[in-house]
N, C-alpha and C. Protein backbone atom coordinates (compact mmCIF):
# COMPACT_ATOMS: atom_id res chain seq x y z
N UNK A 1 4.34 -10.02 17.50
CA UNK A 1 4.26 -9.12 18.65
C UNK A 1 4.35 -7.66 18.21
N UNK A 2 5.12 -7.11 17.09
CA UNK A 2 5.63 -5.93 16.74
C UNK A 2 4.13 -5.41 15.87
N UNK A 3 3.67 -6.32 15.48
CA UNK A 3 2.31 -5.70 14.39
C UNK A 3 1.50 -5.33 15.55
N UNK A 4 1.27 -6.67 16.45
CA UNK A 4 -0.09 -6.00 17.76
C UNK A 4 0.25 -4.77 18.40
N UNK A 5 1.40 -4.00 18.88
CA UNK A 5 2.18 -3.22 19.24
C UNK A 5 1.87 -1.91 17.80
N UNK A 6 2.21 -2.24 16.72
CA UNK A 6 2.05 -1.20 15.74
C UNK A 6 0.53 -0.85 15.60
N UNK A 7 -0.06 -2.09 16.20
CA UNK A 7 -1.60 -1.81 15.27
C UNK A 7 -2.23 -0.84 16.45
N UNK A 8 -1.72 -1.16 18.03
CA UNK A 8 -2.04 -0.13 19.05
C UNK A 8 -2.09 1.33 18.99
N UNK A 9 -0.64 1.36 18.26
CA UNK A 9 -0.11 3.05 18.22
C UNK A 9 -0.84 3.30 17.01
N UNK A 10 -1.02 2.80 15.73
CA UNK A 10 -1.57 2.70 14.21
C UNK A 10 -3.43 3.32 15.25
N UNK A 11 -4.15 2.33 16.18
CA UNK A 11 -5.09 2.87 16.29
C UNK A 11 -5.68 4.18 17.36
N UNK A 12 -4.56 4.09 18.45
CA UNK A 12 -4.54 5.58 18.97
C UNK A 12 -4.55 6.89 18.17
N UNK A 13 -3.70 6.90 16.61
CA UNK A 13 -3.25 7.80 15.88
C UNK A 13 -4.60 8.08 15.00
N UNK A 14 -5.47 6.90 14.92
CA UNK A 14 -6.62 6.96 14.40
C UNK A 14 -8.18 7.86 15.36
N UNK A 15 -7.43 7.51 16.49
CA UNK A 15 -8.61 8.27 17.37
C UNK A 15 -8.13 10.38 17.21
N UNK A 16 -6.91 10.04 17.61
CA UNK A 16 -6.72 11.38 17.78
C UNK A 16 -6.81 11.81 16.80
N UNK A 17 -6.53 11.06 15.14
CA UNK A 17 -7.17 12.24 13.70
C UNK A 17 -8.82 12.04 13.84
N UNK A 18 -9.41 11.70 14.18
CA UNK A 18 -10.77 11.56 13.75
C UNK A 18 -10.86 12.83 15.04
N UNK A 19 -11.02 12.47 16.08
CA UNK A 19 -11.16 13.72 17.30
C UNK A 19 -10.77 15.29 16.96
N UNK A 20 -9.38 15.14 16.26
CA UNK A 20 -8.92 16.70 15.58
C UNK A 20 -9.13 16.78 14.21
N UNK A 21 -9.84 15.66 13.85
CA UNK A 21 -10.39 15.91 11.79
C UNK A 21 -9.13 16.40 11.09
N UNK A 22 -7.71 15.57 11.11
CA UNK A 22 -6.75 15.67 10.65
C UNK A 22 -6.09 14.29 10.60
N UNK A 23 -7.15 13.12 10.19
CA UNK A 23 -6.60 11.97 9.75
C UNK A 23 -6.25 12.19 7.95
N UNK A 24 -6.13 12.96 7.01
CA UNK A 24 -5.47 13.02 5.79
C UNK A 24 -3.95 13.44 6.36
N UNK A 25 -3.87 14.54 6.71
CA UNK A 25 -2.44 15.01 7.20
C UNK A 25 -1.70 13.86 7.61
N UNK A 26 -2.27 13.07 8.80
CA UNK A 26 -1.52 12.17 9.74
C UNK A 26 -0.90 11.23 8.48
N UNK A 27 -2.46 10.95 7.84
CA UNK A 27 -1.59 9.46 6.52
C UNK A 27 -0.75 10.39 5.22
N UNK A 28 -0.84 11.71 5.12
CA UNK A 28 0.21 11.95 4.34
C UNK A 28 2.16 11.99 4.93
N UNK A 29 1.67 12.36 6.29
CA UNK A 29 2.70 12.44 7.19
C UNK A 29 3.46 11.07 7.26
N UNK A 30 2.46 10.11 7.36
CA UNK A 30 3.19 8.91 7.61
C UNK A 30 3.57 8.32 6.31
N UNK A 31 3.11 8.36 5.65
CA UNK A 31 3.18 7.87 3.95
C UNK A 31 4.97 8.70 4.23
N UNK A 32 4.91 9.75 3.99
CA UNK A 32 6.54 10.59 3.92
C UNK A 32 7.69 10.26 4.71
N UNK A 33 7.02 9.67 6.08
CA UNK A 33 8.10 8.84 7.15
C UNK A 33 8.22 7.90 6.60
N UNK A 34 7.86 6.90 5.70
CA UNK A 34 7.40 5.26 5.60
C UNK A 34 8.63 5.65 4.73
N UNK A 35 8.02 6.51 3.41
CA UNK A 35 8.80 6.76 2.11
C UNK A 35 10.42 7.18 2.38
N UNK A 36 10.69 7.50 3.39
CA UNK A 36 12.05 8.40 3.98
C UNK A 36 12.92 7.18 4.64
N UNK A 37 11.77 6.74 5.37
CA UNK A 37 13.12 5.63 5.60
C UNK A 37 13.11 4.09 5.22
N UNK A 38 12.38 4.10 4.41
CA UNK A 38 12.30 2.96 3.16
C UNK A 38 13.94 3.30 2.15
N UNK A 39 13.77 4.58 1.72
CA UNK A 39 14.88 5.26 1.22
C UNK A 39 15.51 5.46 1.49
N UNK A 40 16.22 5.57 2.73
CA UNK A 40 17.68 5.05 3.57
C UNK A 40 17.66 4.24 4.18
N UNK A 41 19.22 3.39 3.90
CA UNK A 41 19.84 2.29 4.40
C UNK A 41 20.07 2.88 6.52
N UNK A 42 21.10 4.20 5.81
CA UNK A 42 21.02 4.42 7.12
C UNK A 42 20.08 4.48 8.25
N UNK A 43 19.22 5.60 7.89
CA UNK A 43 18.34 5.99 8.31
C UNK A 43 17.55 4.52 9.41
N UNK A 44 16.80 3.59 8.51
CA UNK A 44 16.42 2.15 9.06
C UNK A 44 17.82 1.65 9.79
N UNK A 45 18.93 1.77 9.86
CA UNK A 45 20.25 1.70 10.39
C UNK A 45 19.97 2.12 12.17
N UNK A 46 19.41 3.49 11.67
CA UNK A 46 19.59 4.12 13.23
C UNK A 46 18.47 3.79 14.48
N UNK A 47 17.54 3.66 12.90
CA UNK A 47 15.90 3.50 13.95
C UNK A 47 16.04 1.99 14.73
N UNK A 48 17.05 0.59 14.19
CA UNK A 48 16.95 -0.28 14.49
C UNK A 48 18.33 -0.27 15.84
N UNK A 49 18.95 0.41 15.66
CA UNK A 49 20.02 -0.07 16.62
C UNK A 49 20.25 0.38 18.10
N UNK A 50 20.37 -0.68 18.55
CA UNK A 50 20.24 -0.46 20.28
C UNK A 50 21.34 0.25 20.66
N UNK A 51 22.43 0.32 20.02
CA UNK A 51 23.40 1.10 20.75
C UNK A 51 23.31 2.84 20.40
N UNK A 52 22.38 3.78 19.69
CA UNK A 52 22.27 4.56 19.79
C UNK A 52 21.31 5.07 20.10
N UNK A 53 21.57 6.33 21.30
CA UNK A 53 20.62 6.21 22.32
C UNK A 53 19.42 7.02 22.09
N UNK A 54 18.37 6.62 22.87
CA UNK A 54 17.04 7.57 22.08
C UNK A 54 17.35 8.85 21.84
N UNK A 55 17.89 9.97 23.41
CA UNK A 55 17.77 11.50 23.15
C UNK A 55 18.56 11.50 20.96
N UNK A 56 19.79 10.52 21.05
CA UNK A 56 20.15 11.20 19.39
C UNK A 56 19.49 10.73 18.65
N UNK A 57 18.39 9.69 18.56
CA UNK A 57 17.77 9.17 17.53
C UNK A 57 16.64 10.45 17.73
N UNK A 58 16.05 10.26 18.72
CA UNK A 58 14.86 12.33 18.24
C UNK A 58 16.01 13.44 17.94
N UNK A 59 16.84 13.57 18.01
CA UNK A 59 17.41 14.39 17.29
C UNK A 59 17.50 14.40 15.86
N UNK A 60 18.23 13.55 15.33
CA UNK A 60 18.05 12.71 14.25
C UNK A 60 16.60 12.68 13.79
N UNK A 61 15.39 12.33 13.93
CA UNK A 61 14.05 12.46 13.64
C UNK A 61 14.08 13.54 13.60
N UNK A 62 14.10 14.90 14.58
CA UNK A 62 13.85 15.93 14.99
C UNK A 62 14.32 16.68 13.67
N UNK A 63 15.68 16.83 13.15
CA UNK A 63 16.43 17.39 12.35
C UNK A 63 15.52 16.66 11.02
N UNK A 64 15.55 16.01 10.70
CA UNK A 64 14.95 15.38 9.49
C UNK A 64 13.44 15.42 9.10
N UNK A 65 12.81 15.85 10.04
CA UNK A 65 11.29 15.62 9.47
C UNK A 65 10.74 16.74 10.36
N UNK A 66 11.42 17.47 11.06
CA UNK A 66 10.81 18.77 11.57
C UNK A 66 10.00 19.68 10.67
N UNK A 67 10.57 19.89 9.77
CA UNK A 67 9.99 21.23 8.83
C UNK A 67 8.75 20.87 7.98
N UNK A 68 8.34 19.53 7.64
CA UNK A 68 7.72 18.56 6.90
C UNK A 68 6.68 18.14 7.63
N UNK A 69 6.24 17.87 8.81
CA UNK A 69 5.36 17.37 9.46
C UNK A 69 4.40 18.12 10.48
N UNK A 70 3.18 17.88 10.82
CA UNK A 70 2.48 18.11 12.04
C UNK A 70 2.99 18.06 13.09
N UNK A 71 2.77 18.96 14.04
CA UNK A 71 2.98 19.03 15.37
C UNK A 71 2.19 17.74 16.07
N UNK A 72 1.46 17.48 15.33
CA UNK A 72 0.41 15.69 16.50
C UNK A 72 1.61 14.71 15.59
N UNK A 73 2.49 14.63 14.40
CA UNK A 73 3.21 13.30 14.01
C UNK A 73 4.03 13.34 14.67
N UNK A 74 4.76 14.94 14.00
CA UNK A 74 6.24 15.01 15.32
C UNK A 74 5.89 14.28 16.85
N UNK A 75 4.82 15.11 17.52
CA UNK A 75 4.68 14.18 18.88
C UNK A 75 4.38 12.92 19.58
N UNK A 76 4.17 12.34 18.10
CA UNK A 76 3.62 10.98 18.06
C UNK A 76 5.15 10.05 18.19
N UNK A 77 6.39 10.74 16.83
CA UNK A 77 7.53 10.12 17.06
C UNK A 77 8.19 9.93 17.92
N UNK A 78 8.21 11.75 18.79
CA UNK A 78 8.76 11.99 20.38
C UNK A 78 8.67 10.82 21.35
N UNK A 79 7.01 10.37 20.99
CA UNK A 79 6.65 9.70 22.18
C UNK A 79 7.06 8.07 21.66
N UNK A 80 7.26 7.51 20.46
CA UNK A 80 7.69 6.29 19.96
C UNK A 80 9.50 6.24 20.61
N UNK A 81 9.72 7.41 20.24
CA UNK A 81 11.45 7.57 20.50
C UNK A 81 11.70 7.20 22.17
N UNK A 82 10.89 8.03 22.85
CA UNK A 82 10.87 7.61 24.48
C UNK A 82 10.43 6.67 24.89
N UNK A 83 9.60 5.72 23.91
CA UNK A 83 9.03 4.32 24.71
C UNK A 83 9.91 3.72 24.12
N UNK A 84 11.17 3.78 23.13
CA UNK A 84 12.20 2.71 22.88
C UNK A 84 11.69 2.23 21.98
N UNK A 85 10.73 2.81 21.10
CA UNK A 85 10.60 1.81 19.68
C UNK A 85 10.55 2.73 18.44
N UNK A 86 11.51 3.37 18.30
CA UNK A 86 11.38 4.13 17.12
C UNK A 86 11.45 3.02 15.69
N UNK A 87 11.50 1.89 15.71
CA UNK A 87 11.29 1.10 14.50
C UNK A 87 10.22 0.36 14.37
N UNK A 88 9.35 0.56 14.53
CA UNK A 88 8.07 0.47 14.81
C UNK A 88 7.36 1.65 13.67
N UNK A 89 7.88 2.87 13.34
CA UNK A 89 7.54 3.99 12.72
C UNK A 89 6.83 3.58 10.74
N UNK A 90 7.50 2.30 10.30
CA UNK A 90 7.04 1.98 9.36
C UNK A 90 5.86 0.82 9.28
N UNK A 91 5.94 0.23 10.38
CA UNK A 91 4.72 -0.63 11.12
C UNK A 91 3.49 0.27 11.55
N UNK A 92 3.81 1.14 11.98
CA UNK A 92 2.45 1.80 12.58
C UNK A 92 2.10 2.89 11.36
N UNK A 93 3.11 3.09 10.05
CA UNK A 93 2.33 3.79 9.17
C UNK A 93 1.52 2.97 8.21
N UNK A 94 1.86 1.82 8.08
CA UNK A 94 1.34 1.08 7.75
C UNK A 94 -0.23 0.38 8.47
N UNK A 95 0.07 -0.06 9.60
CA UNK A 95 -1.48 -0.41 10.03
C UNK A 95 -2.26 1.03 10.01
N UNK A 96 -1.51 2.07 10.08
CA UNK A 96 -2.47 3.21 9.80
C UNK A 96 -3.09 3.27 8.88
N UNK A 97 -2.52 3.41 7.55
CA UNK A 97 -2.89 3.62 5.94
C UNK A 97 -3.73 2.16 6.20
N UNK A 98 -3.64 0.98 6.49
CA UNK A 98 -4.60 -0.54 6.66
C UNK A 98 -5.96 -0.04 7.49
N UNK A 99 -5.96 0.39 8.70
CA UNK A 99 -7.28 1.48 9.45
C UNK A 99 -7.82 2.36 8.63
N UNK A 100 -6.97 3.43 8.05
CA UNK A 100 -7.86 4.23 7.28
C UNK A 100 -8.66 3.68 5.99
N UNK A 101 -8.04 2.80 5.15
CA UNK A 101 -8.56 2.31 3.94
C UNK A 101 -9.69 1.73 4.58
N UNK A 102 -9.57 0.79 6.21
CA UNK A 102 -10.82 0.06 6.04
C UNK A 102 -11.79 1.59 6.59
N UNK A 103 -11.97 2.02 7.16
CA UNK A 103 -12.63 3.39 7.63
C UNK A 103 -13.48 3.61 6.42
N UNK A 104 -12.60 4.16 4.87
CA UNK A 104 -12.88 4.56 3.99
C UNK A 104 -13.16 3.77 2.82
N UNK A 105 -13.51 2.28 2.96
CA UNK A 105 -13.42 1.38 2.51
C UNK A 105 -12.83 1.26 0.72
N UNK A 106 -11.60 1.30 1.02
CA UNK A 106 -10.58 1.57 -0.13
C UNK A 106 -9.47 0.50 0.19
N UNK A 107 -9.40 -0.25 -1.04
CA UNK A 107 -8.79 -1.44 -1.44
C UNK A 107 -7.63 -1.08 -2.45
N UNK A 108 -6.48 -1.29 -2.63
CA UNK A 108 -5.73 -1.96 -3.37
C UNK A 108 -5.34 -2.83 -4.31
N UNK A 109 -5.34 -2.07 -5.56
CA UNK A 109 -4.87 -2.88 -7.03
C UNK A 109 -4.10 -3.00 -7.26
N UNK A 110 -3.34 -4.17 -8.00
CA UNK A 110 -1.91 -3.99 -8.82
C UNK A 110 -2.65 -4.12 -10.10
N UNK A 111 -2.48 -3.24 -11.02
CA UNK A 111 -3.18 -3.88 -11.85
C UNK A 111 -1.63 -3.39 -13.40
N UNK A 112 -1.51 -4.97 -14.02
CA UNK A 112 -0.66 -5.56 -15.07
C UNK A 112 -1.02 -5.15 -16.69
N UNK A 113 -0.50 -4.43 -17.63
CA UNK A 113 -1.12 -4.36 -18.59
C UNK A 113 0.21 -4.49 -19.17
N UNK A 114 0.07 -4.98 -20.32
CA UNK A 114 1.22 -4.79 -21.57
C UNK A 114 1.73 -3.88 -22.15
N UNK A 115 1.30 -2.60 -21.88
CA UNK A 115 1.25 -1.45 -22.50
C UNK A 115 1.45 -0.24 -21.36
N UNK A 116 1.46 0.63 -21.52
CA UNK A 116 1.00 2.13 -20.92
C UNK A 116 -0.60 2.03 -21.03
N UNK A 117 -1.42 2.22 -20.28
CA UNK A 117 -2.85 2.13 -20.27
C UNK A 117 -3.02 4.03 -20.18
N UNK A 118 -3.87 4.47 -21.46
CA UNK A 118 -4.49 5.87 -21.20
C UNK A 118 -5.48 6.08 -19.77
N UNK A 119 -5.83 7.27 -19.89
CA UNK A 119 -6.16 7.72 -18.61
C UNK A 119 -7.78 6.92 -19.08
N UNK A 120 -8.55 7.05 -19.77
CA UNK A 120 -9.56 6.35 -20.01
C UNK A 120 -9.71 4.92 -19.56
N UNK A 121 -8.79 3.99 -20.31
CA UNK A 121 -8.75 3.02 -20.10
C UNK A 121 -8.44 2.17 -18.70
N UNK A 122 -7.73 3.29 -17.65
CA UNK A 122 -7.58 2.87 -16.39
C UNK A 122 -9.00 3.51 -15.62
N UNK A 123 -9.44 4.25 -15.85
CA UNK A 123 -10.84 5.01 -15.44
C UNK A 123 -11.63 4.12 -15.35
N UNK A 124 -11.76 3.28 -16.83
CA UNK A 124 -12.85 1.75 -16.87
C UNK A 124 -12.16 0.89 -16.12
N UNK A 125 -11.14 0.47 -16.26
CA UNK A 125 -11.07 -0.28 -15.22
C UNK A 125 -10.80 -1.14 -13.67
N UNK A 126 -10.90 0.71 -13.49
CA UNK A 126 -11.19 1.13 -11.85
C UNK A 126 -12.37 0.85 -11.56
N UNK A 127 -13.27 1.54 -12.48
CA UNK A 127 -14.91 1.43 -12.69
C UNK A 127 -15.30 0.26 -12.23
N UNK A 128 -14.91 -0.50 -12.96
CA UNK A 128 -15.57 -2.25 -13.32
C UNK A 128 -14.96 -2.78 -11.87
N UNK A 129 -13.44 -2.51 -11.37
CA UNK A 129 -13.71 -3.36 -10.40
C UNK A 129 -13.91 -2.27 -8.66
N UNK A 130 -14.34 -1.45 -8.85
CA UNK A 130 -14.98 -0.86 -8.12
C UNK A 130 -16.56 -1.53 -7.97
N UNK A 131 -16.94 -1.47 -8.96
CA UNK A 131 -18.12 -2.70 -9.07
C UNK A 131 -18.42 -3.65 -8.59
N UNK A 132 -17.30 -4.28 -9.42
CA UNK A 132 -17.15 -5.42 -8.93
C UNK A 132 -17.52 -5.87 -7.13
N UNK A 133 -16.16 -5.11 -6.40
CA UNK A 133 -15.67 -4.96 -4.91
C UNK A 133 -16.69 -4.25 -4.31
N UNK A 134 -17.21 -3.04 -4.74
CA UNK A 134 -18.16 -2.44 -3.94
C UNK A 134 -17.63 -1.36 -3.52
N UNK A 135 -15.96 -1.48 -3.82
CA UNK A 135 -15.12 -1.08 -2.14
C UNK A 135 -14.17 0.44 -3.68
N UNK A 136 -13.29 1.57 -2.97
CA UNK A 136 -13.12 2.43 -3.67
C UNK A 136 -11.16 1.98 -3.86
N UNK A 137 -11.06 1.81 -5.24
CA UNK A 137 -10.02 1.25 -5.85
C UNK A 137 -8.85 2.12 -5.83
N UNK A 138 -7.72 1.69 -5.24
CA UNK A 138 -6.41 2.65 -5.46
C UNK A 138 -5.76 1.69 -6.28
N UNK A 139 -5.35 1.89 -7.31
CA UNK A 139 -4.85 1.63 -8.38
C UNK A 139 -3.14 1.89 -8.72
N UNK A 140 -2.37 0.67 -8.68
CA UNK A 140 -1.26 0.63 -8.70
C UNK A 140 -0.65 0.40 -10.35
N UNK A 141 -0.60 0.78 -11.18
CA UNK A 141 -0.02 0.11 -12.70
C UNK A 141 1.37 -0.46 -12.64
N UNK A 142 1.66 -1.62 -13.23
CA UNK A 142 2.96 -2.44 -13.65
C UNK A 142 2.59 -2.60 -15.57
N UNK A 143 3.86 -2.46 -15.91
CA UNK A 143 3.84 -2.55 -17.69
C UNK A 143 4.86 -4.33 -17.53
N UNK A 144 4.00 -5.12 -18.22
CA UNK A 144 4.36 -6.17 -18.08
C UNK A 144 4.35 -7.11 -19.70
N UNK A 145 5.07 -6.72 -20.84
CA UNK A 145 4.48 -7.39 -22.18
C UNK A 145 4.05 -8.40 -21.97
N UNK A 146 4.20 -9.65 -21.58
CA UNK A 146 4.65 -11.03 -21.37
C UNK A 146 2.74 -11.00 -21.54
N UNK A 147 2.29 -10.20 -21.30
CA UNK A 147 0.70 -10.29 -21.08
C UNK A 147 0.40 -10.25 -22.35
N UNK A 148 0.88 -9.63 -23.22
CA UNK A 148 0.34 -9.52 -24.47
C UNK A 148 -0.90 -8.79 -25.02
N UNK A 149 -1.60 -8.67 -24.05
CA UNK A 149 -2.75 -7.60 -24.24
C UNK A 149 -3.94 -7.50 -22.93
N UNK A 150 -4.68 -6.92 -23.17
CA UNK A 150 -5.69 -6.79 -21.63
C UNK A 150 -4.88 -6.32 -20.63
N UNK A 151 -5.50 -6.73 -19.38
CA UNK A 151 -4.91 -6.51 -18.02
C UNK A 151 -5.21 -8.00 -17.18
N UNK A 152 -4.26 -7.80 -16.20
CA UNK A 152 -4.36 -8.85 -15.18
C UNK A 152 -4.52 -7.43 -13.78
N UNK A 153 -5.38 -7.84 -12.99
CA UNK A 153 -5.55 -7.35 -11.75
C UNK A 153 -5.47 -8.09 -10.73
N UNK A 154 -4.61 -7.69 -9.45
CA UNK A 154 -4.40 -8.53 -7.91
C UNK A 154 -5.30 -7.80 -7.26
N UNK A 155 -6.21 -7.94 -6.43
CA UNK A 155 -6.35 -7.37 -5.30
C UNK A 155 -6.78 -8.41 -3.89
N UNK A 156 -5.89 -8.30 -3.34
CA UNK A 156 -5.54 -9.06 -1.92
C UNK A 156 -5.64 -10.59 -2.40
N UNK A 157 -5.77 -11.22 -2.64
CA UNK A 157 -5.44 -12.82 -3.03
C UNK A 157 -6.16 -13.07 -3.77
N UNK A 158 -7.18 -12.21 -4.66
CA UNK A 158 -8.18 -12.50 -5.71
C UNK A 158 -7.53 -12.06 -6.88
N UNK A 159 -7.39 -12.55 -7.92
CA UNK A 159 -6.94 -12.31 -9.02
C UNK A 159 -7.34 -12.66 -10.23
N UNK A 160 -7.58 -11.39 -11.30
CA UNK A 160 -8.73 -11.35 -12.09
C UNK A 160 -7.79 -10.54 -13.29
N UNK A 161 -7.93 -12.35 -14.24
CA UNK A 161 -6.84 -12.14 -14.85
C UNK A 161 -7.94 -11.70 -16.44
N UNK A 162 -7.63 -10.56 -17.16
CA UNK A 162 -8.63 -10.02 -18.28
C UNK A 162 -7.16 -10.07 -19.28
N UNK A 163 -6.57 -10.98 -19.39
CA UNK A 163 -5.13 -10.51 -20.07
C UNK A 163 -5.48 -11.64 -21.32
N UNK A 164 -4.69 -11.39 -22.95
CA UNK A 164 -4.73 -11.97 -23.68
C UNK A 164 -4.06 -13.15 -23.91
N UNK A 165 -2.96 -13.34 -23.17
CA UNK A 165 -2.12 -14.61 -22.97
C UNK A 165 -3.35 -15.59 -22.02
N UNK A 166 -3.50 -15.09 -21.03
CA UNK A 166 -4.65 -15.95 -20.54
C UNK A 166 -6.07 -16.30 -21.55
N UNK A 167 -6.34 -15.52 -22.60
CA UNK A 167 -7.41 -16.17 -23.23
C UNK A 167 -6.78 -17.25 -24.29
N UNK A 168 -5.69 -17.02 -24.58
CA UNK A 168 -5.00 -17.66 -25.47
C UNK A 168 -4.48 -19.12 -24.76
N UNK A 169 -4.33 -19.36 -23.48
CA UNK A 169 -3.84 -20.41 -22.75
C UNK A 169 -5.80 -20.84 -22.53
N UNK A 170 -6.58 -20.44 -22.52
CA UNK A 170 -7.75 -20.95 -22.13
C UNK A 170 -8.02 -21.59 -23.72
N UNK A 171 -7.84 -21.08 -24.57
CA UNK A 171 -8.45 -21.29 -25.48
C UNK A 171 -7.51 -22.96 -26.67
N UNK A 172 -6.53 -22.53 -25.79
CA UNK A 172 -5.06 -23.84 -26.24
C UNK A 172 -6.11 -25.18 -24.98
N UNK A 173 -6.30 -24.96 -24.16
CA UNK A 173 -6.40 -25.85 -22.99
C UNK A 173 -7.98 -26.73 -23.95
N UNK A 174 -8.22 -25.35 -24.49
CA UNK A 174 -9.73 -25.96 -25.17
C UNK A 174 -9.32 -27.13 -26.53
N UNK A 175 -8.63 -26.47 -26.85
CA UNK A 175 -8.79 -27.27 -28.03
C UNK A 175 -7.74 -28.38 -28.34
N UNK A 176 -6.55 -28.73 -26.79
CA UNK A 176 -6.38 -29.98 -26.25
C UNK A 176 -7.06 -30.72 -26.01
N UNK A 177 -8.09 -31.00 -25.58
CA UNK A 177 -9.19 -31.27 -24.60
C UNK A 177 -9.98 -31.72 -25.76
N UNK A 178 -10.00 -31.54 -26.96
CA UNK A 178 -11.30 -31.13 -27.97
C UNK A 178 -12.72 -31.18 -27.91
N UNK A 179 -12.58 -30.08 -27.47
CA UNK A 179 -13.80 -29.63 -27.09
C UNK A 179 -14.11 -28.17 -28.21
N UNK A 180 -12.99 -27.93 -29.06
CA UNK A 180 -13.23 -27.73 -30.29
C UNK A 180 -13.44 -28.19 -31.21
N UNK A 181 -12.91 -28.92 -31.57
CA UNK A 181 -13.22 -30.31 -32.34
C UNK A 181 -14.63 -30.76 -32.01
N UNK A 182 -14.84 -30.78 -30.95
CA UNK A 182 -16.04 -31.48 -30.85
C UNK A 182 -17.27 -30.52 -31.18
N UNK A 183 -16.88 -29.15 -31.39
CA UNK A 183 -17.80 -28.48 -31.90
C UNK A 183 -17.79 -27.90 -32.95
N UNK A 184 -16.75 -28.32 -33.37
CA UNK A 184 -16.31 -28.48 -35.57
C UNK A 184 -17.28 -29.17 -35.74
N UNK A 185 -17.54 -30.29 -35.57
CA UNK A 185 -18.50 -31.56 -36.31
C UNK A 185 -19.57 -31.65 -36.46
């Protein structure tokens, strides 16, 4: 119920940046709300609890993200704070940043390497699976040895594993199997 509800306010917020050509602001704005109260305990403390009452929770918002934000986010919170759902604020930055990527058709990588990958080497292989997808790659890095070399890439339930432990488990599976052997002879 809370996502159909987020994805409402997530797509109103989408009309009014496209109408005022200030949908970057809105998703940097919300990216900084998401990031703020991801980063306090409290903070997600206040936005969730029924016993403190809206006027101090926009205060609270008000004091904290006043100096930092747009006059259309600020009024966007105002108006979350008065309909009684100020926790909703990391839900609707979220289906936002989910609207805009599809808008801008930009996808999401995790992408696994064993190493620190140079700026080159992540360039190619943004490249390749930009290619691949069609779609424009935001690129997340994790340093993971256990890989041993290459990369492993996630993006949304497809996973495209280029890692050396995986050629090394393909290549063990082979020559269980002998199907090396069978091409020794």
């Amino acid at each position: 119920m809370d996502n159909r509800i987020a994805l409402r306010y997530a797509s109103a917020l989408v009309s009014i940046g496209k109408e005022k050509g200030t949908m970057e602001a809105l998703a940097k704005d919300l990216n900084m709300i998401s990031d703020t109260i991801h980063g306090s305990d409290d903070l997600r403390a206040v936005m969730h609890s029924p016993v403190i009452r809206p006027d101090a929770k926009r205060k609270i918002m008000l004091e904290i993200f006043k100096s930092h934000l747009s006059a259309d986010t600020m009024g966007f919170i105002d108006l979350l704070v008065k309909k009684g759902r100020p926790e909703l604020l990391v839900s609707v930055a979220s289906e936002f940043q989910r609207l805009l990527d599809v808008e801008n058709k930009t996808i999401n990588a995790d992408i696994t390497s064993a190493r620190e990958l140079d700026d080159d080497s992540k360039k190619q292989i943004v490249a390749k699976l930009e290619l691949r997808t069609g779609l424009h790659v935001r690129a997340r890095y994790v340093i993971d040895p256990a890989i041993r070399g290459g990369f492993v890439a996630k993006i949304g339930d497809t996973l495209i594993d280029a890692s050396l432990q995986h050629q090394l488990e393909m290549l063990r599976k082979d020559f269980m199997s002998g199907a090396i052997a069978a091409q020794l002879n």
